[in-house]
N, C-alpha and C. Protein backbone atom coordinates (compact mmCIF):
# COMPACT_ATOMS: atom_id res chain seq x y z
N UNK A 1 0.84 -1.18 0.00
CA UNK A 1 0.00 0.00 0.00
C UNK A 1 0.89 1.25 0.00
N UNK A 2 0.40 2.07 0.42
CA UNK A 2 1.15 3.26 0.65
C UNK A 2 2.43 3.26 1.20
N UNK A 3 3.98 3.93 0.99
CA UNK A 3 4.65 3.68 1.93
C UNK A 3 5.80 2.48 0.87
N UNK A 4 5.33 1.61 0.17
CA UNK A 4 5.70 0.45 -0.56
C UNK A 4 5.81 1.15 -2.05
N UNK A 5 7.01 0.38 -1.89
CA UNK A 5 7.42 0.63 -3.65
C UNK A 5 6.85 0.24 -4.75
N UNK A 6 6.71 0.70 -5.86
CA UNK A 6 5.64 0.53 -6.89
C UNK A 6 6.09 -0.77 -7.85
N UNK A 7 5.07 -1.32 -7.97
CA UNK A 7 5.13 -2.54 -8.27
C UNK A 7 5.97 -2.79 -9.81
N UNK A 8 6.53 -3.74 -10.34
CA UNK A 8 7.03 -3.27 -11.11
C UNK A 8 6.05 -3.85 -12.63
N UNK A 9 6.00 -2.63 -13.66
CA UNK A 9 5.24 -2.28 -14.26
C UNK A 9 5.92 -3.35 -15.67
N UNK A 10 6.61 -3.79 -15.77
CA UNK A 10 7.14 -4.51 -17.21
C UNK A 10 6.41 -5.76 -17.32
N UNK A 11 5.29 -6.03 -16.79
CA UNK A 11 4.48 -7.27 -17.01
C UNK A 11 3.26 -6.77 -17.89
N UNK A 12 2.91 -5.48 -17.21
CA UNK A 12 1.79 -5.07 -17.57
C UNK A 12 1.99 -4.40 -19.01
N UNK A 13 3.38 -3.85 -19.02
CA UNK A 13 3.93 -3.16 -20.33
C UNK A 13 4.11 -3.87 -21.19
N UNK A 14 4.28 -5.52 -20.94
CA UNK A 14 4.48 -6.65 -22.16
C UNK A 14 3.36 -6.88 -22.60
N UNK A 15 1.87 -7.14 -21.85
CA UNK A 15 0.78 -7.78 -22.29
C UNK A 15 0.20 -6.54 -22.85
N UNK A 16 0.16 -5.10 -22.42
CA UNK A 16 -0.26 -4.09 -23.30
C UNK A 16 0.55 -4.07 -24.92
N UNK A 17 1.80 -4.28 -24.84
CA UNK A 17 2.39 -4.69 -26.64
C UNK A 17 2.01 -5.57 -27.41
N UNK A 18 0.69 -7.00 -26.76
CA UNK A 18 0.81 -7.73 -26.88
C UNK A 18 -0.86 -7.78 -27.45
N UNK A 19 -1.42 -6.66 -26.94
CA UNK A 19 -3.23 -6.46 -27.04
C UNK A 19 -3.44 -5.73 -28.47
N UNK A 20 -4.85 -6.75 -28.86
CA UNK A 20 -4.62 -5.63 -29.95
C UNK A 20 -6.99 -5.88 -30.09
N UNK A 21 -7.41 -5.11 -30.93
CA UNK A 21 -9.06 -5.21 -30.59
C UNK A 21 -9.24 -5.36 -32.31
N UNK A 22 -9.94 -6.45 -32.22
CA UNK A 22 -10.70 -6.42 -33.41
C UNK A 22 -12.18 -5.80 -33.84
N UNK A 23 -12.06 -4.74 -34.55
CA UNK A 23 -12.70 -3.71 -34.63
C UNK A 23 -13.82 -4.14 -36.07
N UNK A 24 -15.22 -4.70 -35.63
CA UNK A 24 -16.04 -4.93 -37.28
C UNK A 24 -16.87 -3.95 -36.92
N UNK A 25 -16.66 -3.38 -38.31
CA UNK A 25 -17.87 -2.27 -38.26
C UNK A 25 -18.70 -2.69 -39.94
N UNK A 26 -19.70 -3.52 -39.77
CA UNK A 26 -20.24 -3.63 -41.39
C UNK A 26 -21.63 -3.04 -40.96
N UNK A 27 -21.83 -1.98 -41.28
CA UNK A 27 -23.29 -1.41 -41.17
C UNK A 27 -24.53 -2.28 -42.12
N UNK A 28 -24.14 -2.67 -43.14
CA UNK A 28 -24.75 -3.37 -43.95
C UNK A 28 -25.34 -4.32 -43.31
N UNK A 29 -24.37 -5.25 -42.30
CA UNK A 29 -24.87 -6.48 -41.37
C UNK A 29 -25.66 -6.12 -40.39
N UNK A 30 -25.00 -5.22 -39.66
CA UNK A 30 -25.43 -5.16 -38.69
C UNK A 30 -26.46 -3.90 -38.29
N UNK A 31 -26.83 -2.63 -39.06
CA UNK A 31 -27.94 -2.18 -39.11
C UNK A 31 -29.61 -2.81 -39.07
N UNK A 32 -29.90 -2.23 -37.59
CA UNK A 32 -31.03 -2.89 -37.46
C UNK A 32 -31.15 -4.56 -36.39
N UNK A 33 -29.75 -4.86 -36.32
CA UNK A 33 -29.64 -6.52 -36.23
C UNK A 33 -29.79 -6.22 -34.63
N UNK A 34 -30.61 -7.15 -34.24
CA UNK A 34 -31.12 -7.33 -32.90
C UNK A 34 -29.96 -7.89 -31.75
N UNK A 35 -29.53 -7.97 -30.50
CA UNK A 35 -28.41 -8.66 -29.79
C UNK A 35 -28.69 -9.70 -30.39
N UNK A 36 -29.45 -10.74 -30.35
CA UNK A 36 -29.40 -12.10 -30.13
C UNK A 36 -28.19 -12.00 -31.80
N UNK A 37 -28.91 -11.39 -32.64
CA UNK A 37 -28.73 -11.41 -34.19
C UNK A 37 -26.86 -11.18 -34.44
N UNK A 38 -26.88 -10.31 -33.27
CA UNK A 38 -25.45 -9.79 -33.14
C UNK A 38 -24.50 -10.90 -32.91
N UNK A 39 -25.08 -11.64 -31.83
CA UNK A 39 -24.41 -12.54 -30.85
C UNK A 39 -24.35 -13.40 -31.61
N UNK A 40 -25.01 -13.87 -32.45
CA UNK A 40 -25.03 -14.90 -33.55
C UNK A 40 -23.73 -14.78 -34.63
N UNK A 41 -24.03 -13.42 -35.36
CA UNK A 41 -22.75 -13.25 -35.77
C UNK A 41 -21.32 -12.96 -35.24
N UNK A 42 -21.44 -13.01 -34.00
CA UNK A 42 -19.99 -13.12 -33.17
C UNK A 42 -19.47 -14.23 -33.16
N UNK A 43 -20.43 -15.04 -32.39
CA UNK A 43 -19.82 -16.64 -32.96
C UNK A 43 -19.64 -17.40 -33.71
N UNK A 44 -20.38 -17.22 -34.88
CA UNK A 44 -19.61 -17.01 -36.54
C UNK A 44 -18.26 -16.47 -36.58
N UNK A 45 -18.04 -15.16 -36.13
CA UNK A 45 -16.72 -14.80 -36.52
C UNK A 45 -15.90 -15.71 -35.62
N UNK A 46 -15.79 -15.86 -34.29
CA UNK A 46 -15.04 -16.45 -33.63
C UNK A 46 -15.10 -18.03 -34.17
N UNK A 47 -15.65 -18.61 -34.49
CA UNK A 47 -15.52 -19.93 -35.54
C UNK A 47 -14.52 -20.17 -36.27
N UNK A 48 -14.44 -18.56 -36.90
CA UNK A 48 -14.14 -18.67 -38.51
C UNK A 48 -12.64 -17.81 -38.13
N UNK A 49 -12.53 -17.15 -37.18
CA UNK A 49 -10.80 -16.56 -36.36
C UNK A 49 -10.24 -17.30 -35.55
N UNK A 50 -10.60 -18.26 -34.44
CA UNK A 50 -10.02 -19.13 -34.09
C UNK A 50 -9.32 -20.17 -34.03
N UNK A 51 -7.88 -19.89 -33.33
CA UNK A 51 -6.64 -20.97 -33.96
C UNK A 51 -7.26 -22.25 -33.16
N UNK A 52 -6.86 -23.65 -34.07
CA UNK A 52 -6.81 -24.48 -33.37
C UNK A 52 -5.95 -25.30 -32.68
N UNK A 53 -5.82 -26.20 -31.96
CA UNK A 53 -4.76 -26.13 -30.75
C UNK A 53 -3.70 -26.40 -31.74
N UNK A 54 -2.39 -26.22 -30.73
CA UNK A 54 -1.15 -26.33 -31.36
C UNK A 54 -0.36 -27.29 -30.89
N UNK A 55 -1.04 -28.07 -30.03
CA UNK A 55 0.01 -29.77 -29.63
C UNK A 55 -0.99 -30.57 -29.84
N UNK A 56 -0.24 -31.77 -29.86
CA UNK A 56 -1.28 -32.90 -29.78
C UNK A 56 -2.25 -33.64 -28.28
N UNK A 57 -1.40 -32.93 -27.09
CA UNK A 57 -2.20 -33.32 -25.93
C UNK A 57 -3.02 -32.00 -25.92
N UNK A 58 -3.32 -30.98 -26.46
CA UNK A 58 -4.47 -30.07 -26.37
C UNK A 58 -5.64 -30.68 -27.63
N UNK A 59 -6.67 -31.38 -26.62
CA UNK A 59 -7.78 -31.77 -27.89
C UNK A 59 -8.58 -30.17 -28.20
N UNK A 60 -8.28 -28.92 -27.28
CA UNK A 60 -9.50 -27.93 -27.59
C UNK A 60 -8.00 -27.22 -27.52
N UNK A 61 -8.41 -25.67 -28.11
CA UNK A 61 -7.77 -24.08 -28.41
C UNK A 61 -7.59 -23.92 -26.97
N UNK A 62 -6.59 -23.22 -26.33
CA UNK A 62 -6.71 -23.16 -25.27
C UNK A 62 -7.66 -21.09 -25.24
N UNK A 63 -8.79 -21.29 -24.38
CA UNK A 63 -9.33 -20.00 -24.04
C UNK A 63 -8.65 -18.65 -24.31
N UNK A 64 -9.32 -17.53 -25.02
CA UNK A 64 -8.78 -16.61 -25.07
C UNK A 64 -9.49 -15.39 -24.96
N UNK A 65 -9.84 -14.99 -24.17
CA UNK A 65 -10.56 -13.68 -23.79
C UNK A 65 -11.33 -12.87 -24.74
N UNK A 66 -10.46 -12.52 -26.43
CA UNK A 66 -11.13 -12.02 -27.05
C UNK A 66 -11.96 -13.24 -28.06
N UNK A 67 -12.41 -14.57 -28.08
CA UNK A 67 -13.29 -14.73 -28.19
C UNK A 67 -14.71 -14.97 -27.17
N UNK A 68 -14.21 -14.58 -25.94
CA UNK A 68 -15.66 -14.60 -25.16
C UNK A 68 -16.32 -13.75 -25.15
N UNK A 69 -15.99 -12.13 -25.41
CA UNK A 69 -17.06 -11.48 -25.28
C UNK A 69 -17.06 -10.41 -26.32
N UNK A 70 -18.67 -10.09 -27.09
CA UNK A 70 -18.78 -9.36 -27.92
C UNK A 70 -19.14 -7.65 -27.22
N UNK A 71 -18.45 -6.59 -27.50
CA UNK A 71 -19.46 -5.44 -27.12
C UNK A 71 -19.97 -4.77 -28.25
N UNK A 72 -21.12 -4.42 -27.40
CA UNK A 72 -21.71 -3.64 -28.43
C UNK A 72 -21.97 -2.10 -27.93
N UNK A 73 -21.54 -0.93 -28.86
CA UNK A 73 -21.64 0.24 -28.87
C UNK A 73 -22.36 1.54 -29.35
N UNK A 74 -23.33 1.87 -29.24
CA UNK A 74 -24.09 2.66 -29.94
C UNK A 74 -23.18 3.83 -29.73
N UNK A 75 -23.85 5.29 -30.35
CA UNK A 75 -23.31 6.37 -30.48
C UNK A 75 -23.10 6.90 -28.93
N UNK A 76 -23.98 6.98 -28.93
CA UNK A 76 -24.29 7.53 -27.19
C UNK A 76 -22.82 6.79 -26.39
N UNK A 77 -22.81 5.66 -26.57
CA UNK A 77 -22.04 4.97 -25.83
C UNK A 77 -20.42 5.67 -26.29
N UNK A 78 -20.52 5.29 -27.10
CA UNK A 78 -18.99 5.85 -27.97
C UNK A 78 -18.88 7.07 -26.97
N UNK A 79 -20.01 8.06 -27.51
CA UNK A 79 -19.21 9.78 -26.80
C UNK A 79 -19.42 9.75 -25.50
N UNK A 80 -19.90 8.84 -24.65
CA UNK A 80 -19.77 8.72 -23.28
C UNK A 80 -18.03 8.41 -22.90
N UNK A 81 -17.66 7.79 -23.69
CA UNK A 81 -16.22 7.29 -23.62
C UNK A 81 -15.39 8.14 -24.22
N UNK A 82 -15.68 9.12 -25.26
CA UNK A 82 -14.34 10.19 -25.61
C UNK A 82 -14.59 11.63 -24.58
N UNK A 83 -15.89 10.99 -23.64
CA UNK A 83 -15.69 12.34 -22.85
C UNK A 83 -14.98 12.14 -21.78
N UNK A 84 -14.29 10.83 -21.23
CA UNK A 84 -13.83 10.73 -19.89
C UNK A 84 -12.14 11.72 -20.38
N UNK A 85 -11.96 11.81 -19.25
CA UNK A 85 -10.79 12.41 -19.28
C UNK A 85 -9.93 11.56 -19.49
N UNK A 86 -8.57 11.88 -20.40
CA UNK A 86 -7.55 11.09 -20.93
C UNK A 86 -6.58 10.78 -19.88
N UNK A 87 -6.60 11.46 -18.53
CA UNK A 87 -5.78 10.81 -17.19
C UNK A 87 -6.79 10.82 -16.34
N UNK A 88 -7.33 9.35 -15.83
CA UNK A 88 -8.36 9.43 -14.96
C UNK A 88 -7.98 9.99 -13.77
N UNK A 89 -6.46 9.50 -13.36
CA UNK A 89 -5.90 9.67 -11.77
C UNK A 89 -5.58 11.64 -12.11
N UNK A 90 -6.05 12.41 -12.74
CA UNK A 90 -6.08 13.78 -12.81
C UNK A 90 -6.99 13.99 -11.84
């Protein structure tokens, strides 16, 4: 806590070099398309992007965060997020 030296930050600095967001924007598809409709086509994509395992004692992919969860963003949502301030700890 306080008082204690700061933790050291080169773990967190590797997996941030290491992140990256897959960004679909097809208005064509997805104009109009209901969650469920959405969610449907997420797991389509994740089907169709997902490596499959890479040894022979892995019978499944091992888990990876960006295929578990889809978000979804309307406008509203977006400029809720370019209004936070760019240093929260400000």
């Amino acid at each position: 806590m306080f008082g204690q030296p700061a933790h050291d930050p080169r773990p967190n600095e590797e997996l941030w070099g290491r992140y990256y967001c897959e960004l679909v924007q097809d208005e064509e598809a997805l104009a109009g398309a209901s969650e469920s409709e959405v969610g449907d086509m997420f797991d389509t994509w994740t089907k169709q992007n997902r490596r499959q395992a890479t040894t022979t004692t892995n019978l499944f992919p091992k888990p990876s965060a960006r295929f578990l969860f889809c978000l979804m963003l309307d406008k509203e949502s977006v400029e809720h997020l370019l209004d936070l301030p760019k240093d929260p700890a400000a």
